[in-house]
PDB file of N, CA and C in Angstrom:
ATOM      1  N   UNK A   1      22.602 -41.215   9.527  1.00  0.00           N
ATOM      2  CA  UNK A   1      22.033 -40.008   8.953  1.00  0.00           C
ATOM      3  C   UNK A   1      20.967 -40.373   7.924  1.00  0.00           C
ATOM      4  N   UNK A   2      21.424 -41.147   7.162  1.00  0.00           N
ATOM      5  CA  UNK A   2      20.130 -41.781   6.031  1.00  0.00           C
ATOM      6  C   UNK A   2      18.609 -42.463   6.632  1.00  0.00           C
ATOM      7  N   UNK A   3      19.056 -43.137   7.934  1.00  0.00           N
ATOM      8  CA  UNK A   3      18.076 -43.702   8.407  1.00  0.00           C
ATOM      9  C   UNK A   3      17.307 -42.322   9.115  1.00  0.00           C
ATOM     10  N   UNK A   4      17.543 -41.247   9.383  1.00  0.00           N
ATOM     11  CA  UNK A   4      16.884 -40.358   9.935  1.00  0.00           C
ATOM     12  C   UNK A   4      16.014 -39.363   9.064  1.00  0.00           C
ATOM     13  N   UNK A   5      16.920 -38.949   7.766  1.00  0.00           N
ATOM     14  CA  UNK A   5      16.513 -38.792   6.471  1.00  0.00           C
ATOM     15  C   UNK A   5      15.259 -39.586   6.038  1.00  0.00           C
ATOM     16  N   UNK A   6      15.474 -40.686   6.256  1.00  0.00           N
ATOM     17  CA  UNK A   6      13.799 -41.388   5.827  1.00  0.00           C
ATOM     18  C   UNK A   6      12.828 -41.356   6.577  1.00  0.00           C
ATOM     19  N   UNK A   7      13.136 -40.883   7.979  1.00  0.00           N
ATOM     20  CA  UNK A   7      11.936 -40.988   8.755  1.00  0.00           C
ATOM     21  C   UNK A   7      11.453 -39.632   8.901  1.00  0.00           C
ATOM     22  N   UNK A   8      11.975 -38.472   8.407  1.00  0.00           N
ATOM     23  CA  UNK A   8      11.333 -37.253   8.408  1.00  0.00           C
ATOM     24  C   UNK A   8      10.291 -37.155   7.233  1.00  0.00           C
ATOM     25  N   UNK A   9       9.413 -36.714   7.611  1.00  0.00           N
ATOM     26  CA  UNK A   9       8.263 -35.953   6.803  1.00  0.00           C
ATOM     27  C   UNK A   9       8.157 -34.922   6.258  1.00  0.00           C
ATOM     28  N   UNK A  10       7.660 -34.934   4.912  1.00  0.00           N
ATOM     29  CA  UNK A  10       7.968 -33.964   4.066  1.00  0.00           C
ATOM     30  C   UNK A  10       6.994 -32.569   4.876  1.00  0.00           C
ATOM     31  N   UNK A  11       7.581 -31.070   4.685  1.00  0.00           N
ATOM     32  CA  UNK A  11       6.850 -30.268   5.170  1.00  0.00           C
ATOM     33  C   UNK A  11       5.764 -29.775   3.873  1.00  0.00           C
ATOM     34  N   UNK A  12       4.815 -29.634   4.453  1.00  0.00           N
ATOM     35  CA  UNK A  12       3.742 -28.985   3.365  1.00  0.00           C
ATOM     36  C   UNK A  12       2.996 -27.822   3.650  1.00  0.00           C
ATOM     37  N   UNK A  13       3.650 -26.267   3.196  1.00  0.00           N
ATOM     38  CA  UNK A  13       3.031 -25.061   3.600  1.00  0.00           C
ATOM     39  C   UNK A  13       1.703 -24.886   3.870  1.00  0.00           C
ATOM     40  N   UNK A  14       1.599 -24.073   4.803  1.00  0.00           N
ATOM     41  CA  UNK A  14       0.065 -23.570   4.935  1.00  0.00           C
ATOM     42  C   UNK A  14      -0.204 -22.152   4.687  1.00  0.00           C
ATOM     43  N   UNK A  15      -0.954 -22.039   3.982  1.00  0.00           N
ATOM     44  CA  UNK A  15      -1.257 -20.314   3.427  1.00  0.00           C
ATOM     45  C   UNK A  15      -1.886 -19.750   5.001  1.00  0.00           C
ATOM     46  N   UNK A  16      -1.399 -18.378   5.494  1.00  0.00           N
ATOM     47  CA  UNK A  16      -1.899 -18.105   6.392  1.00  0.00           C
ATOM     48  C   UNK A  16      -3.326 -17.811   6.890  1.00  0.00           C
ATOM     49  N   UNK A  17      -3.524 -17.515   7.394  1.00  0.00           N
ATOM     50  CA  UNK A  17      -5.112 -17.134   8.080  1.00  0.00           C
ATOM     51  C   UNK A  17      -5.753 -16.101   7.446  1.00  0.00           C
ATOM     52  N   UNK A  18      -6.966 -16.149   6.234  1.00  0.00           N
ATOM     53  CA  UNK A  18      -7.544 -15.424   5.638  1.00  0.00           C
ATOM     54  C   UNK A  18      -6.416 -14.630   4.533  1.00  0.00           C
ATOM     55  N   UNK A  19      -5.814 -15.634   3.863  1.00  0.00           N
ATOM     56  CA  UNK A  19      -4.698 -15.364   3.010  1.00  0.00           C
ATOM     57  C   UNK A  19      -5.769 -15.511   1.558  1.00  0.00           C
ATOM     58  N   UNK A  20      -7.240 -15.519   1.507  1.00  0.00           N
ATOM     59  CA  UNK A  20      -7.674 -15.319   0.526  1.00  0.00           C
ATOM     60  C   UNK A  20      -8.071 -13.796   0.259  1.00  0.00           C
ATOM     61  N   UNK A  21      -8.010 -13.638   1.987  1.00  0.00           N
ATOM     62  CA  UNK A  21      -8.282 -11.809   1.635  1.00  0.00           C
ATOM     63  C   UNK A  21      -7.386 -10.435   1.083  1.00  0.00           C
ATOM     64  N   UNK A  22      -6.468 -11.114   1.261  1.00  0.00           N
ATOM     65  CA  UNK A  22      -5.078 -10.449   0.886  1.00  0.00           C
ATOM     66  C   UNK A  22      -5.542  -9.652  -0.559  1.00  0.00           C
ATOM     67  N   UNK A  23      -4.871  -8.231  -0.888  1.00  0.00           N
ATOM     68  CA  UNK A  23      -4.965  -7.989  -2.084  1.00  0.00           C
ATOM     69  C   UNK A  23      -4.198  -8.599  -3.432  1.00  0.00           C
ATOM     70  N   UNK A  24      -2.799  -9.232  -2.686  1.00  0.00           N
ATOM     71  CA  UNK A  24      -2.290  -9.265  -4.192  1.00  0.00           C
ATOM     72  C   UNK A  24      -2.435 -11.153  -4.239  1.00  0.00           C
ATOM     73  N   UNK A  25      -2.983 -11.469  -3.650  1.00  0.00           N
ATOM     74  CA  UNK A  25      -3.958 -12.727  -4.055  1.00  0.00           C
ATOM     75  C   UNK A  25      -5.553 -12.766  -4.441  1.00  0.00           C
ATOM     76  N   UNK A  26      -6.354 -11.696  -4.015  1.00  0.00           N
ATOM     77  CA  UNK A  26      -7.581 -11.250  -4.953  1.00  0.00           C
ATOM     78  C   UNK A  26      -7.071 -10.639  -6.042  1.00  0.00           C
ATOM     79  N   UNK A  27      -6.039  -9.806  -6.212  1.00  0.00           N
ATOM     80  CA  UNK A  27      -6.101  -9.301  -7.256  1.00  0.00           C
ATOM     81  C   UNK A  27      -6.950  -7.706  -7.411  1.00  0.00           C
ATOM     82  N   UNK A  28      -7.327  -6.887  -5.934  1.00  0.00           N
ATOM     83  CA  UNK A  28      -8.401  -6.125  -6.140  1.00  0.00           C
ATOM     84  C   UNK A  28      -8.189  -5.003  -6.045  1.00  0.00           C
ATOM     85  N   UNK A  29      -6.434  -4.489  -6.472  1.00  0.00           N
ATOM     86  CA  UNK A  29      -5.721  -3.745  -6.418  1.00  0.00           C
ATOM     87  C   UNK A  29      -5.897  -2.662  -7.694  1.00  0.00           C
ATOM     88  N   UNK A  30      -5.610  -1.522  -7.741  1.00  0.00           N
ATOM     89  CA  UNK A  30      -5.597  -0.621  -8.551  1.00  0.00           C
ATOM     90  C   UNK A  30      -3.957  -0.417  -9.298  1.00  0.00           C
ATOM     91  N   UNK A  31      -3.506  -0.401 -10.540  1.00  0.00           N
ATOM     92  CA  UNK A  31      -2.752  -0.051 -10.812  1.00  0.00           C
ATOM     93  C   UNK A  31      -2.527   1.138 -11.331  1.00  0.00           C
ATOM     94  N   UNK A  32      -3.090   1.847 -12.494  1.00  0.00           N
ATOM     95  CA  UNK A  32      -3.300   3.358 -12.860  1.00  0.00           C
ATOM     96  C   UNK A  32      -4.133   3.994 -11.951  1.00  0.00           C
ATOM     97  N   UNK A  33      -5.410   4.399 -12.047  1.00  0.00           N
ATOM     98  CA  UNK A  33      -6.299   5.430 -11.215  1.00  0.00           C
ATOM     99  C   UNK A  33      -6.791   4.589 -10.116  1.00  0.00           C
ATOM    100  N   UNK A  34      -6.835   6.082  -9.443  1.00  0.00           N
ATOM    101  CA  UNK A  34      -7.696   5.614  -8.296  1.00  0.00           C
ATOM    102  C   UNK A  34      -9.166   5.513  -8.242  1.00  0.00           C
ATOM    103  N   UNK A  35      -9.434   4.543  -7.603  1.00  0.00           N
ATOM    104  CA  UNK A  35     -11.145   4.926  -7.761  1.00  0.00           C
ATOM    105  C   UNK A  35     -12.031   5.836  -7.159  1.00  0.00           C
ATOM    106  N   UNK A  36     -11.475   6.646  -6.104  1.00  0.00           N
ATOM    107  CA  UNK A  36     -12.265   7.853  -5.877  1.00  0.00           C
ATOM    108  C   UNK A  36     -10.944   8.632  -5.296  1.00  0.00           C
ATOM    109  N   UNK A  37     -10.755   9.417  -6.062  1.00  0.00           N
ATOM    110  CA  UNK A  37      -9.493  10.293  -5.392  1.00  0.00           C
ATOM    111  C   UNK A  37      -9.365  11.303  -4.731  1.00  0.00           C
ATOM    112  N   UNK A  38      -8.289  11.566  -3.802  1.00  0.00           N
ATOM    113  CA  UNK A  38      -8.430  12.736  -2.676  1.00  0.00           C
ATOM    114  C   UNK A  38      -8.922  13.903  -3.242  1.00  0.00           C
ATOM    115  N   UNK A  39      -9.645  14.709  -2.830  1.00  0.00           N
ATOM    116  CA  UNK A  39      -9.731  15.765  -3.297  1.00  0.00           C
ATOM    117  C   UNK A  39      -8.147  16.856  -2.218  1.00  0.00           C
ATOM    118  N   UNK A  40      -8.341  17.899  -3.384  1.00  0.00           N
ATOM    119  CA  UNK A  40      -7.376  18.394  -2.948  1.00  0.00           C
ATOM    120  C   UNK A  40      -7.383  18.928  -1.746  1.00  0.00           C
ATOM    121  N   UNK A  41      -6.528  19.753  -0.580  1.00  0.00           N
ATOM    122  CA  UNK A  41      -6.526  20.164   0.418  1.00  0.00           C
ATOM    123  C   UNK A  41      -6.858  21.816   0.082  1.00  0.00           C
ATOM    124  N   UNK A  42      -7.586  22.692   0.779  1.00  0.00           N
ATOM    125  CA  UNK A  42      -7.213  24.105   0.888  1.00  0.00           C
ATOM    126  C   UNK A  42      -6.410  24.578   1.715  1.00  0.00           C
ATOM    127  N   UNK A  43      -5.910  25.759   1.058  1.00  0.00           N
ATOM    128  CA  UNK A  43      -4.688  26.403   1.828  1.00  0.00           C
ATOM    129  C   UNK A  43      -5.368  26.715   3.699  1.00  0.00           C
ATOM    130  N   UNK A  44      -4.885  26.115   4.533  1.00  0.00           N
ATOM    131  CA  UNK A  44      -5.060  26.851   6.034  1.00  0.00           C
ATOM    132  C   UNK A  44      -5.137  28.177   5.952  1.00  0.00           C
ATOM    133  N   UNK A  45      -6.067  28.980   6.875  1.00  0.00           N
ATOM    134  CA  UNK A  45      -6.041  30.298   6.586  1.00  0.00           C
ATOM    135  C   UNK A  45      -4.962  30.639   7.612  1.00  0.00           C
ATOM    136  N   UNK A  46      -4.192  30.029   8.887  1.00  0.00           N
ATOM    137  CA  UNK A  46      -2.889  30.066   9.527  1.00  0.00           C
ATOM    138  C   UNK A  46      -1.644  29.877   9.044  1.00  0.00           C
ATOM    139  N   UNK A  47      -1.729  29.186   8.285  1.00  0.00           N
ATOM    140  CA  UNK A  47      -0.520  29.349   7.232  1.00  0.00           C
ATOM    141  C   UNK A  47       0.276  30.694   7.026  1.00  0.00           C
ATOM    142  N   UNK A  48       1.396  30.578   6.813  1.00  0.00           N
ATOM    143  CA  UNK A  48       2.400  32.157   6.712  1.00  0.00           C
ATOM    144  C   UNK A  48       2.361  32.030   5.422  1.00  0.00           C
ATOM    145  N   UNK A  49       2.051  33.468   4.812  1.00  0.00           N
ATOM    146  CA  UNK A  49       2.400  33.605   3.481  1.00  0.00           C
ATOM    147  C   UNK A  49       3.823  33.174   2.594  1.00  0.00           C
ATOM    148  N   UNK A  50       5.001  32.780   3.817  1.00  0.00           N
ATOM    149  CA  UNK A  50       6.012  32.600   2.925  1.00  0.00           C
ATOM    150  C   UNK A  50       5.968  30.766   2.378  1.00  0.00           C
ATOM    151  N   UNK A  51       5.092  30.329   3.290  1.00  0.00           N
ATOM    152  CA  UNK A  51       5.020  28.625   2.752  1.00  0.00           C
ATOM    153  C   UNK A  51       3.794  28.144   1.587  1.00  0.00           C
ATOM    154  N   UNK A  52       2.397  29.205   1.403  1.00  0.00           N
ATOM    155  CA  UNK A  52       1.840  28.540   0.570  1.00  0.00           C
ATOM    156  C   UNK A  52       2.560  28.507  -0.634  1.00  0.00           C
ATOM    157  N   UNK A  53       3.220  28.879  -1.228  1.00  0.00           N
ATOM    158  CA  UNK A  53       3.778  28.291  -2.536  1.00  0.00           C
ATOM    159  C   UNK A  53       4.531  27.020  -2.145  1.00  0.00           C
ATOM    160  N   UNK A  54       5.395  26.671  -1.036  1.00  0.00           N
ATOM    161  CA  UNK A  54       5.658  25.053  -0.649  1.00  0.00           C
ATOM    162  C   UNK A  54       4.133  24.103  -0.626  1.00  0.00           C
ATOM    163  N   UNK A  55       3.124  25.009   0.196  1.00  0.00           N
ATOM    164  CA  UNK A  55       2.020  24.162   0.370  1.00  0.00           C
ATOM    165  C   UNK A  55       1.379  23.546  -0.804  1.00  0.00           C
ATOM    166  N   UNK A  56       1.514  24.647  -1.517  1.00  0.00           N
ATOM    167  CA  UNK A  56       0.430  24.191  -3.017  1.00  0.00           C
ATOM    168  C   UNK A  56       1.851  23.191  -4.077  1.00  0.00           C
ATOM    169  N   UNK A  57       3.100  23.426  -3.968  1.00  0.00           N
ATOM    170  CA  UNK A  57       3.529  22.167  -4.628  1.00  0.00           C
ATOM    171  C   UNK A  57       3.351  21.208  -3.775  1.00  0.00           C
ATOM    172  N   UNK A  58       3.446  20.804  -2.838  1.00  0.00           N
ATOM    173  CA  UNK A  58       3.552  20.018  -1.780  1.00  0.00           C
ATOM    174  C   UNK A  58       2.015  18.949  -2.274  1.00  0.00           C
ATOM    175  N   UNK A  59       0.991  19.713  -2.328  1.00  0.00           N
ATOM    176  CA  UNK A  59      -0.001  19.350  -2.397  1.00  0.00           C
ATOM    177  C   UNK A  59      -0.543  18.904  -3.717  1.00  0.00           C
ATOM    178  N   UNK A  60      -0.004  19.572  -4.786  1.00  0.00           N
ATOM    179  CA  UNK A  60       0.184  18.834  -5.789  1.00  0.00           C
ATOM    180  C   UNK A  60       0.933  17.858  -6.514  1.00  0.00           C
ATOM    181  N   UNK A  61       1.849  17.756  -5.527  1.00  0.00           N
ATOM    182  CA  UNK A  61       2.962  16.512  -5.413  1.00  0.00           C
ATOM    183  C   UNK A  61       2.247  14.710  -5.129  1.00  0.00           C
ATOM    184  N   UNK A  62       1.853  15.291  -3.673  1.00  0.00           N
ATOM    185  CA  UNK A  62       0.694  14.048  -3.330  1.00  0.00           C
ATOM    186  C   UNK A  62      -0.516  14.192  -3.879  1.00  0.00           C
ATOM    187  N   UNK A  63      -1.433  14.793  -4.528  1.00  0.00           N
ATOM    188  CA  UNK A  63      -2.337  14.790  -5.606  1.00  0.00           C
ATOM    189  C   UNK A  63      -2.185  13.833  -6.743  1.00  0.00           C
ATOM    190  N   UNK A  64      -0.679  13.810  -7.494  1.00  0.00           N
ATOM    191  CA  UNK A  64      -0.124  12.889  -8.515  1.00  0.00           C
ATOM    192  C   UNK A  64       0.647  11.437  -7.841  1.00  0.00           C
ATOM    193  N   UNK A  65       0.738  11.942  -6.444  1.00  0.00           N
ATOM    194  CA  UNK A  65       0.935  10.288  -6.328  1.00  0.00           C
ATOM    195  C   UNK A  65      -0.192   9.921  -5.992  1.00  0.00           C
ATOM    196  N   UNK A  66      -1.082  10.015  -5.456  1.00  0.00           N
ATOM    197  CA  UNK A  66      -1.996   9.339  -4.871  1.00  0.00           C
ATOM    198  C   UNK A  66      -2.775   8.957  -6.250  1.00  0.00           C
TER     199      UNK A  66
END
């Protein structure tokens, strides 16, 4: 077992293929704001009156995450 132990070669990672483009190795990520943000959606004029009040939280829900 020792003699086999010495004859293996150490492994030495390889960063993958265009692993400089990656964001969280540039670094070119946004943490607070966005840099151009969604604008909001308007209400569908098909929409049933009983969902735009879901629609408009809904929409201001993903407004604050995004």
């Amino acid at each position: 077992i020792e003699r086999r132990q010495k004859g293996l070669f150490p492994v030495k990672p390889k960063p993958p293929k265009d692993f400089n483009k990656y964001l969280m190795n540039r670094c070119t990520y946004t943490l607070q704001n966005t840099v151009n943000p969604e604008p909001q959606v308007d209400i569908p004029h098909t929409m049933p009156s009983q969902m735009v009040n879901d629609f408009l939280a809904h929409e201001k829900e993903r407004y604050v995450i995004y």
